[in-house]
C-alpha atoms as a PDB file:
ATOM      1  CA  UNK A   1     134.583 -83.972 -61.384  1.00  0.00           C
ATOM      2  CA  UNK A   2     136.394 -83.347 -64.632  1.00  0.00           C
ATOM      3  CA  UNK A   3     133.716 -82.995 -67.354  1.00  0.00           C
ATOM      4  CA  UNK A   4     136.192 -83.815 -70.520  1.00  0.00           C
ATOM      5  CA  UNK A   5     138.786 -82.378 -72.730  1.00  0.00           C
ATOM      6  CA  UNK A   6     139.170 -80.730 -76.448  1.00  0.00           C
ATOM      7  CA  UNK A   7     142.024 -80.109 -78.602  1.00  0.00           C
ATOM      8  CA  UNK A   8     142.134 -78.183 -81.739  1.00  0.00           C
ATOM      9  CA  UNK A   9     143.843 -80.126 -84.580  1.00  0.00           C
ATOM     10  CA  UNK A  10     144.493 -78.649 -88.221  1.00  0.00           C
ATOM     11  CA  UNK A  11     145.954 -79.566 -91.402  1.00  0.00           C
ATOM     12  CA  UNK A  12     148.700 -77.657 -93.213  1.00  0.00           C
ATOM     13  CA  UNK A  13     147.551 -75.824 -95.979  1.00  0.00           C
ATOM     14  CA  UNK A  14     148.301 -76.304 -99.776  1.00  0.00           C
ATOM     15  CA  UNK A  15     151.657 -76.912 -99.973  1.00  0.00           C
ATOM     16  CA  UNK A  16     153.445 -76.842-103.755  1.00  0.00           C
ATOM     17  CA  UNK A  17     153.378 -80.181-103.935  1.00  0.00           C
ATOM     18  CA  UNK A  18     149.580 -80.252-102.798  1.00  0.00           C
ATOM     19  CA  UNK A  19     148.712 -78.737-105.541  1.00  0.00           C
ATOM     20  CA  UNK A  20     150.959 -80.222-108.126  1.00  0.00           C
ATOM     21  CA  UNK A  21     149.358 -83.885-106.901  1.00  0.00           C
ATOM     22  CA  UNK A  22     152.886 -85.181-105.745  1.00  0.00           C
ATOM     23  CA  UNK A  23     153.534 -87.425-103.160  1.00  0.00           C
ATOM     24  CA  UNK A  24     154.903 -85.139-100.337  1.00  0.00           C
ATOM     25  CA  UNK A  25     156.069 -87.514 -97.169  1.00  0.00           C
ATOM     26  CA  UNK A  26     159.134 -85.928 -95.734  1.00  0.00           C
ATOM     27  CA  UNK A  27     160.027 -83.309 -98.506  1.00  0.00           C
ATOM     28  CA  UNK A  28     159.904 -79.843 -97.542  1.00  0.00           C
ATOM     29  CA  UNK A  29     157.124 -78.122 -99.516  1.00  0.00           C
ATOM     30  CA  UNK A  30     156.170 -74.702 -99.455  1.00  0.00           C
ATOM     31  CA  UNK A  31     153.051 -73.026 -99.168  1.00  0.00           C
ATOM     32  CA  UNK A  32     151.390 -72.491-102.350  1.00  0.00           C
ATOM     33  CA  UNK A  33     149.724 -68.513-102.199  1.00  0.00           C
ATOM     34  CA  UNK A  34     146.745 -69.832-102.575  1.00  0.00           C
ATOM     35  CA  UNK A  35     147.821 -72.264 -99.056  1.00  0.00           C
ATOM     36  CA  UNK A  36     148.854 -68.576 -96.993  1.00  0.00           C
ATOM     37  CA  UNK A  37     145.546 -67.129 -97.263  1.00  0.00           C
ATOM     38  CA  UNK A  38     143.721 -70.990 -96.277  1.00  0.00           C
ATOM     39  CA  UNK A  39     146.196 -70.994 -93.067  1.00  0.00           C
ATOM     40  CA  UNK A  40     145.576 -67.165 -92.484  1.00  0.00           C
ATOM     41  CA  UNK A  41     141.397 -67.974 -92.513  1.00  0.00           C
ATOM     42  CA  UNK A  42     141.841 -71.267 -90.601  1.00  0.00           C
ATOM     43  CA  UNK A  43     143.233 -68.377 -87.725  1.00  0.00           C
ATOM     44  CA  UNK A  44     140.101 -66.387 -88.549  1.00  0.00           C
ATOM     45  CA  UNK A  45     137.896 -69.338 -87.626  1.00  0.00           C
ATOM     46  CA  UNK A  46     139.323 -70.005 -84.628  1.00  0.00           C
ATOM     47  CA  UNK A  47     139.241 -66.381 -83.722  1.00  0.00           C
ATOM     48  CA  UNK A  48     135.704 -66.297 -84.428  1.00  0.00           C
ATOM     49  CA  UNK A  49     134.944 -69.487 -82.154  1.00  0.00           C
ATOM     50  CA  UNK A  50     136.964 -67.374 -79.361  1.00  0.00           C
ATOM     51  CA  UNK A  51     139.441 -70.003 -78.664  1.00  0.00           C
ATOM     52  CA  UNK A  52     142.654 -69.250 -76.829  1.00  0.00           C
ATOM     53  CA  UNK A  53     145.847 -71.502 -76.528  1.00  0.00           C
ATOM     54  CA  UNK A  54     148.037 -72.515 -74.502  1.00  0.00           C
ATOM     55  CA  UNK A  55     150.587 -74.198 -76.170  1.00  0.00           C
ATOM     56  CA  UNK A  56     151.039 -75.359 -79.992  1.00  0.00           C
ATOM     57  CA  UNK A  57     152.481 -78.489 -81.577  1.00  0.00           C
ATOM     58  CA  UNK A  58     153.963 -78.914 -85.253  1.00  0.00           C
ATOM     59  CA  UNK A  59     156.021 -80.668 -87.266  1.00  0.00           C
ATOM     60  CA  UNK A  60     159.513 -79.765 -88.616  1.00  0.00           C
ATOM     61  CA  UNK A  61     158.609 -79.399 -91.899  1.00  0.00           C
ATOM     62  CA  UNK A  62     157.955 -75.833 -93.521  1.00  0.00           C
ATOM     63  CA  UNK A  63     154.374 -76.115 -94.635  1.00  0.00           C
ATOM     64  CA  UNK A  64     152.789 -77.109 -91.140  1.00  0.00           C
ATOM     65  CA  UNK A  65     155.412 -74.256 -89.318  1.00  0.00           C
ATOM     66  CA  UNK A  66     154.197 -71.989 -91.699  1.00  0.00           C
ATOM     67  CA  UNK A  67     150.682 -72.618 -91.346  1.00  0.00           C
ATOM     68  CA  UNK A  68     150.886 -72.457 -87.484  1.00  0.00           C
ATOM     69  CA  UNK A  69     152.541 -68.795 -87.860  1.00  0.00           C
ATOM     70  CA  UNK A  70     149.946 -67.845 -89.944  1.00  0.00           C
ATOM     71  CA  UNK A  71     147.066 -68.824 -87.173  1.00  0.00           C
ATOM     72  CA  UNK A  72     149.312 -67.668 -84.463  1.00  0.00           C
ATOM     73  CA  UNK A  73     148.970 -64.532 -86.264  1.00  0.00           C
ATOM     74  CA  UNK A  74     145.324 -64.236 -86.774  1.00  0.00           C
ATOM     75  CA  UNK A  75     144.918 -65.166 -83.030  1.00  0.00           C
ATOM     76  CA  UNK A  76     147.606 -62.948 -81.801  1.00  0.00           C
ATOM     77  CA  UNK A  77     149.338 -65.781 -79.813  1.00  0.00           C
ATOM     78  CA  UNK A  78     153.030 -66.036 -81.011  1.00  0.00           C
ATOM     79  CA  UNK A  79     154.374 -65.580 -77.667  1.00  0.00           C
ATOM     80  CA  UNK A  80     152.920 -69.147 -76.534  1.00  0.00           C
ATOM     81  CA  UNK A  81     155.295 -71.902 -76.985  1.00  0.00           C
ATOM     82  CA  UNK A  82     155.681 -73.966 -80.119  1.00  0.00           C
ATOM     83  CA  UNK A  83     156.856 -77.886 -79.486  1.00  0.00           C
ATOM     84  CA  UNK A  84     158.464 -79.125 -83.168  1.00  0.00           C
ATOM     85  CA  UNK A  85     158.817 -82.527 -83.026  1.00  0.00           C
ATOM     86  CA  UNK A  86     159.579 -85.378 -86.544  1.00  0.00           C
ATOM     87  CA  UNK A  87     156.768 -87.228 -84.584  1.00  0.00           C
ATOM     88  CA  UNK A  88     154.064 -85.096 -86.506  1.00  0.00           C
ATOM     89  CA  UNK A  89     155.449 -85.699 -89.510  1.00  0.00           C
ATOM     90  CA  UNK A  90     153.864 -86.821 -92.475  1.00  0.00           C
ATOM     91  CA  UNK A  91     154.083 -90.465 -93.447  1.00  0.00           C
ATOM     92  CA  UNK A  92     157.110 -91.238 -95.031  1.00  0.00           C
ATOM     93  CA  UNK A  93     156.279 -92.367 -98.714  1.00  0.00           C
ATOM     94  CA  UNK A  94     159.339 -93.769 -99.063  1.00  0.00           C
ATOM     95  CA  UNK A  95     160.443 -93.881-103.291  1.00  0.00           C
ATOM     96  CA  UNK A  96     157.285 -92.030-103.932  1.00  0.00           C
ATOM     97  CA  UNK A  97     158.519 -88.976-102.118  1.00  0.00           C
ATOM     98  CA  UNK A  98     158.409 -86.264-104.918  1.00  0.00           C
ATOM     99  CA  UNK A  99     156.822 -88.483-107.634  1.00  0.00           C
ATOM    100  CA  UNK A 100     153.334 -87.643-109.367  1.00  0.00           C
ATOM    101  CA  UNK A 101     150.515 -89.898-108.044  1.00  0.00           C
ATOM    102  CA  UNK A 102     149.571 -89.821-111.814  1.00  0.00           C
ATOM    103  CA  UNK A 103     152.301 -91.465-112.475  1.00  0.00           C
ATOM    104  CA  UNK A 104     153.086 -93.624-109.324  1.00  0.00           C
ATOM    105  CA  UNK A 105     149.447 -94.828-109.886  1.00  0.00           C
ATOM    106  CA  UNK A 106     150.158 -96.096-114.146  1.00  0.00           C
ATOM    107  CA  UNK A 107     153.238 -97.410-112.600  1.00  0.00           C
ATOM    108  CA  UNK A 108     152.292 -99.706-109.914  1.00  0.00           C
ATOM    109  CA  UNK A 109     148.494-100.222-110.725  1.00  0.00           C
ATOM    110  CA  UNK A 110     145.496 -99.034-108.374  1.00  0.00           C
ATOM    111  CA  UNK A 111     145.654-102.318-106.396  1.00  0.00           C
ATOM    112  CA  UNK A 112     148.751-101.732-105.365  1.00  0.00           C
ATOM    113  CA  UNK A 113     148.654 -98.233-104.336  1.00  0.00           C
ATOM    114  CA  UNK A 114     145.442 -98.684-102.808  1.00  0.00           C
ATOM    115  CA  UNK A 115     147.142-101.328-100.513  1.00  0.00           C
ATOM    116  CA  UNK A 116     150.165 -98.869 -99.702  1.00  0.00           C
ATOM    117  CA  UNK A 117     147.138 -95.874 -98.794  1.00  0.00           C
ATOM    118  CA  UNK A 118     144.920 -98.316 -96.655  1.00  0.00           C
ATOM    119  CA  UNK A 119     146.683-101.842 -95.480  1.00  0.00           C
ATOM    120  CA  UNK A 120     148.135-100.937 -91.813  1.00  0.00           C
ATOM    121  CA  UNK A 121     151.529-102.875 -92.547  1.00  0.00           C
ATOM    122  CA  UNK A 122     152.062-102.122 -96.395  1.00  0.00           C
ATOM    123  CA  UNK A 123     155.347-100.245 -96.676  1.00  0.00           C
ATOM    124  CA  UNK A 124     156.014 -97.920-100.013  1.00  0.00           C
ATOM    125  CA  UNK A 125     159.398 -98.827-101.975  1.00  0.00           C
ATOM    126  CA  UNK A 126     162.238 -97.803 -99.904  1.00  0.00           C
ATOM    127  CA  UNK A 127     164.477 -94.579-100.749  1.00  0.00           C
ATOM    128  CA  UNK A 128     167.466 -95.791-102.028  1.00  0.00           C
ATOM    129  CA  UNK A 129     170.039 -93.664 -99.649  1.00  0.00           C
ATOM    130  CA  UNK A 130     171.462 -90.375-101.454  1.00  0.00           C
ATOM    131  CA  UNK A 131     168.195 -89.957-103.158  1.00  0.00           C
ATOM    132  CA  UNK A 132     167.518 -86.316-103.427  1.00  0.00           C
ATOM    133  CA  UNK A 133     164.680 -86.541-100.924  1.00  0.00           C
ATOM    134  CA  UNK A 134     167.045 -88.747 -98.703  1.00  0.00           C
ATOM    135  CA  UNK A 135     167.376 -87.265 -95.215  1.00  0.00           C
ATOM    136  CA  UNK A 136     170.091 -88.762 -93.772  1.00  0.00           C
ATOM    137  CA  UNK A 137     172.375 -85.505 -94.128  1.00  0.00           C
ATOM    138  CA  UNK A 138     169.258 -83.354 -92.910  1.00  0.00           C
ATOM    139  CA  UNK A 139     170.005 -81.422 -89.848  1.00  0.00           C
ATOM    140  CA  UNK A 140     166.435 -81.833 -88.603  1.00  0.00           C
ATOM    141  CA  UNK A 141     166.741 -85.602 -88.197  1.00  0.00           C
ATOM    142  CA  UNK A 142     170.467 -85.785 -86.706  1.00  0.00           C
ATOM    143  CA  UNK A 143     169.206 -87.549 -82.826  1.00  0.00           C
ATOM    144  CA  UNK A 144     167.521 -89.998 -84.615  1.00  0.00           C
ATOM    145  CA  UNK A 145     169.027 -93.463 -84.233  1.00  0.00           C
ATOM    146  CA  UNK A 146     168.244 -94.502 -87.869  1.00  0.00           C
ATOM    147  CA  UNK A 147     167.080 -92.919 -91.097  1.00  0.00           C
ATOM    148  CA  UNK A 148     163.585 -92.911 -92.299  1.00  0.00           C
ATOM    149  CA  UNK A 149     163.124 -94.982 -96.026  1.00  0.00           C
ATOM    150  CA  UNK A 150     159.979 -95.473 -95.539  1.00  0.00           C
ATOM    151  CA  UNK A 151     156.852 -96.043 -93.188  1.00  0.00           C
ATOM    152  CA  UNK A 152     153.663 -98.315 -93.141  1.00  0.00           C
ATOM    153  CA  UNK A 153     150.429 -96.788 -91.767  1.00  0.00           C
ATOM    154  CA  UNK A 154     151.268 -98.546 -88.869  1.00  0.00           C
ATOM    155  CA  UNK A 155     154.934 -97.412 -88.127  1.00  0.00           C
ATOM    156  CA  UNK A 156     153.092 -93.662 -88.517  1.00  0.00           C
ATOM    157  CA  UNK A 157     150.547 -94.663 -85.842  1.00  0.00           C
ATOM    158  CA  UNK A 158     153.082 -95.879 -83.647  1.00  0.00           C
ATOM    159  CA  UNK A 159     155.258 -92.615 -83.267  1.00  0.00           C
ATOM    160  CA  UNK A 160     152.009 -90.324 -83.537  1.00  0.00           C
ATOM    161  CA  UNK A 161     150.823 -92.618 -80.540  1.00  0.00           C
ATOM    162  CA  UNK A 162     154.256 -91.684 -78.627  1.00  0.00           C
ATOM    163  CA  UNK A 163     153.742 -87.659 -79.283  1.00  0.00           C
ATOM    164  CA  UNK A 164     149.601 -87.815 -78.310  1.00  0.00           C
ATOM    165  CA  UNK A 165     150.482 -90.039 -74.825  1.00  0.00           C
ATOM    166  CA  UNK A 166     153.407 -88.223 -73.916  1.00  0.00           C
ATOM    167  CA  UNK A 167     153.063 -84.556 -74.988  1.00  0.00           C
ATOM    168  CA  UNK A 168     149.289 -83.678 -75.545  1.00  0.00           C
ATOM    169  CA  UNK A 169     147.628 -85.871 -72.782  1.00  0.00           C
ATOM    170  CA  UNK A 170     149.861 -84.814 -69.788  1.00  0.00           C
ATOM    171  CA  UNK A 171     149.291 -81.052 -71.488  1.00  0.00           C
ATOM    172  CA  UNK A 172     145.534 -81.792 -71.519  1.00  0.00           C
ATOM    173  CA  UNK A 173     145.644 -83.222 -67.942  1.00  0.00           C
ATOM    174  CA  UNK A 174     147.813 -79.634 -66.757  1.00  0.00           C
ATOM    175  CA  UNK A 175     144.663 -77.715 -67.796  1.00  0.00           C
ATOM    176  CA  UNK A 176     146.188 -76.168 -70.742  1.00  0.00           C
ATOM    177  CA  UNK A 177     144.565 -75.904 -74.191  1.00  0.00           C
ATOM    178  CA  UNK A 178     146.744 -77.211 -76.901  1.00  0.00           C
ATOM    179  CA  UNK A 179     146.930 -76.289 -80.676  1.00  0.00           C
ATOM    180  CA  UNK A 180     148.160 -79.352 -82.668  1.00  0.00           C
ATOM    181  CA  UNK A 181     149.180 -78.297 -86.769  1.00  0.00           C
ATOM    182  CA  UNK A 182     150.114 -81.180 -88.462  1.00  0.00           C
ATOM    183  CA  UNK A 183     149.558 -83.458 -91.614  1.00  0.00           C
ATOM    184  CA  UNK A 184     146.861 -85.242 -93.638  1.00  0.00           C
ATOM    185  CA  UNK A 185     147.632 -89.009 -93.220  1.00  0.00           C
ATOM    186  CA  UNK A 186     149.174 -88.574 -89.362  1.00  0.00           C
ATOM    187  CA  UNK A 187     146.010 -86.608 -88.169  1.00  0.00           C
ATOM    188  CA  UNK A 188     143.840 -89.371 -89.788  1.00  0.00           C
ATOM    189  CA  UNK A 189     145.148 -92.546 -88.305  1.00  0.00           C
ATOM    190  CA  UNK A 190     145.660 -90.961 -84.866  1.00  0.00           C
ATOM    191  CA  UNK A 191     142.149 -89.844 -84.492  1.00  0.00           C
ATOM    192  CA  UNK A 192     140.795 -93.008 -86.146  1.00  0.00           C
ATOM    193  CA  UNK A 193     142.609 -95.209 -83.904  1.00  0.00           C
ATOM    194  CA  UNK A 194     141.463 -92.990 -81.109  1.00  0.00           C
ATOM    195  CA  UNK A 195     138.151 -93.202 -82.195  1.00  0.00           C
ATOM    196  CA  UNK A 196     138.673 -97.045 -82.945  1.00  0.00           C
ATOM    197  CA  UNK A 197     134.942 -97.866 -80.783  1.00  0.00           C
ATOM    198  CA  UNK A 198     133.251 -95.608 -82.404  1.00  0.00           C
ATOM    199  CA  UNK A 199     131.299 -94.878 -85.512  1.00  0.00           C
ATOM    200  CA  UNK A 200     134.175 -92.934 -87.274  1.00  0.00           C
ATOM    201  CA  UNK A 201     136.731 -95.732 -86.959  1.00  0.00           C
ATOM    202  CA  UNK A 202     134.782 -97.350 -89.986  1.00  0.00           C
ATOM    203  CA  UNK A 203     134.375 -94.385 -91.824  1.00  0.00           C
ATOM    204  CA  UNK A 204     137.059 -92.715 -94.398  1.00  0.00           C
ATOM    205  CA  UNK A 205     138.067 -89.582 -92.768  1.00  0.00           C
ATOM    206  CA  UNK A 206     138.813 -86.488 -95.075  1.00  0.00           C
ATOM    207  CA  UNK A 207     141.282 -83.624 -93.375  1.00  0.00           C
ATOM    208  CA  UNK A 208     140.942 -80.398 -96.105  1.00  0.00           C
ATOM    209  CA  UNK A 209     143.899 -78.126 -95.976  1.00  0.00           C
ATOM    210  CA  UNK A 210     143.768 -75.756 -92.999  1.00  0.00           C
ATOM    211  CA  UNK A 211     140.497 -77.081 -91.679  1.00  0.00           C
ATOM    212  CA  UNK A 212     140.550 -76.786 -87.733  1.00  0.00           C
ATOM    213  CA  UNK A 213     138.463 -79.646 -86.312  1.00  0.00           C
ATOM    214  CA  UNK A 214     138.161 -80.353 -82.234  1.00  0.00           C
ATOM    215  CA  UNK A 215     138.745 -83.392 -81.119  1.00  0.00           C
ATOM    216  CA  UNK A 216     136.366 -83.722 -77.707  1.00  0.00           C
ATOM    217  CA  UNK A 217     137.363 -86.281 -75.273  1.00  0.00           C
ATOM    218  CA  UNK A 218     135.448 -87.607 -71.967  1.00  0.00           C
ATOM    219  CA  UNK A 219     137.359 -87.352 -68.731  1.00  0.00           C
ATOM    220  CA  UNK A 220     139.107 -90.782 -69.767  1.00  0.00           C
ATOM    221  CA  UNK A 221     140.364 -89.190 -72.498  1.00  0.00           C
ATOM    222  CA  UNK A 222     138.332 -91.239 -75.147  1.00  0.00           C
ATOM    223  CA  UNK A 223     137.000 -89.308 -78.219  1.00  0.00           C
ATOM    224  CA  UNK A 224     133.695 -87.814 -77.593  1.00  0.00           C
ATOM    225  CA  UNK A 225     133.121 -86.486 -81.066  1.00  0.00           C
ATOM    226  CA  UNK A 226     134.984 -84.427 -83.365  1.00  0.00           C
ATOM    227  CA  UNK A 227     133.637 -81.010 -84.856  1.00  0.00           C
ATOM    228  CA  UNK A 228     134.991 -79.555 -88.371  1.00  0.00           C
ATOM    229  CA  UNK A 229     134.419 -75.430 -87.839  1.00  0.00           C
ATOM    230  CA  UNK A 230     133.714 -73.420 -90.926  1.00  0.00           C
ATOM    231  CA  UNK A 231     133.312 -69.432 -90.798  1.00  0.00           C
ATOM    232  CA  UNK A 232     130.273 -67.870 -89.345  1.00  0.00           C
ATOM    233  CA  UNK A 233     128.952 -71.215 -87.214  1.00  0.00           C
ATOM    234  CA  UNK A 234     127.934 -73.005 -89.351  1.00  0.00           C
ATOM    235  CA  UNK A 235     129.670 -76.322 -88.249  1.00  0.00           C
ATOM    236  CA  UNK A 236     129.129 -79.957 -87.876  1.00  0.00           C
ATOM    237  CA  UNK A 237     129.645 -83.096 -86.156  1.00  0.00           C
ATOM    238  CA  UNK A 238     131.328 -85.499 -87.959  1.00  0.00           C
ATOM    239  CA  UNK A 239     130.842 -88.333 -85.535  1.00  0.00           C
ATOM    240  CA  UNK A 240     129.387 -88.495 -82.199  1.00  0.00           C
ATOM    241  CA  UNK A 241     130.238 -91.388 -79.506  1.00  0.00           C
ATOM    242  CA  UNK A 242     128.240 -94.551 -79.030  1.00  0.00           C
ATOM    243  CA  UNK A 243     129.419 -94.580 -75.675  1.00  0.00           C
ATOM    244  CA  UNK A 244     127.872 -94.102 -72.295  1.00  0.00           C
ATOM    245  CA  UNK A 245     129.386 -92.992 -69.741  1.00  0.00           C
END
């Protein structure tokens, strides 16, 4: 009888525009130096914790590649293969792609950006096409059968829902042990709505920068609990299912 699942999920590191306190979305954003060596210990933790992959998932934009690379490194495991897929990417901000949050917030007022962070169906300004951070010329996104202005917190869920059902679970229920890099608000949603029964779908869930947390699942593939790791052991629960089995 199959006693449950785990995947490893992380965070890009610091990105340029991380650190600069711009809204990022869809624009390609390097790794700041300071995000290289966060990616590069992220490996180290998981090295520490013994882990071994099978297969790794990521977005197409730079900072989560790069981050991957830099675990794969630590770990050893480049020769496993990589799955890059626009369905882990970030939220797309829409006109507040590449804008201060400084200044989007004295702009539009807190109420309003609060609404556009938290209400599932609040959708950001659209980017007016030809924008510089339009990406309808982008290489990347040429199958798609539109071009991205925009996205609610739902619209997010909805495609990071397509990637977990049809490319982790059938991975998870293969035996294989997936490594999943991807982005702040995408992680977020997808494990809260996961975890929508239990105590952590209530609860504000921070994702630092290159912070691996595993996501445990029972053998129905609900959330279990989900563990943030931090060197030398000394890790934590950050919620732990009400449910019995």
């Amino acid at each position: 009888m199959a006693t449950g699942y785990s995947v490893v999920l992380v965070r890009h590191a610091q990105s340029e525009f991380n650190r600069d306190k711009i809204y990022t979305g869809w624009c390609d954003s390097d790794l700041t130096s300071d995000g290289v060596k966060e990616a590069k210990n992220a490996g180290k933790i998981l090295c520490e914790y013994g882990f071994e992959f099978d297969l790794a998932f990521t977005s197409v934009l730079k900072r989560a590649i790069k981050t991957l690379y830099f675990i794969q490194d630590e770990l050893d495991c480049h020769w496993i293969p990589v799955t890059k897929t626009w369905l882990l990417n970030e939220r797309h901000f829409g006109k507040l792609q590449g804008r201060s949050k400084a200044e989007v917030l004295e702009q539009y007022g807190q109420e309003q950006v609060h609404r556009w962070n938290h209400a599932l169906h609040e959708r950001p300004p659209p980017l007016a096409e030809m924008d510089e951070h339009w990406n309808g010329y982008d290489r990347r996104y040429a199958g798609l059968p539109f071009t991205p202005v925009g996205e609610s917190l739902q619209q997010t869920l909805d495609r990071s829902l397509q990637f977990w059902h049809n490319l982790v679970v059938p991975a998870l229920k293969a035996g294989q042990k997936p490594l999943i890099c991807g982005h702040g608000c995408h992680l977020r949603n997808l494990i809260k709505h996961l975890d929508s029964n239990c105590s952590l779908g209530k609860k504000q869930l921070e994702t630092p920068n290159a912070a691996p947390f595993v996501l445990h699942l029972d053998s129905n593939m609900r959330p279990a609990n989900l563990q943030f790791l931090t060197r030398h052991g000394n890790d934590m629960v950050l919620f732990k299912s009400s449910r019995r089995s």
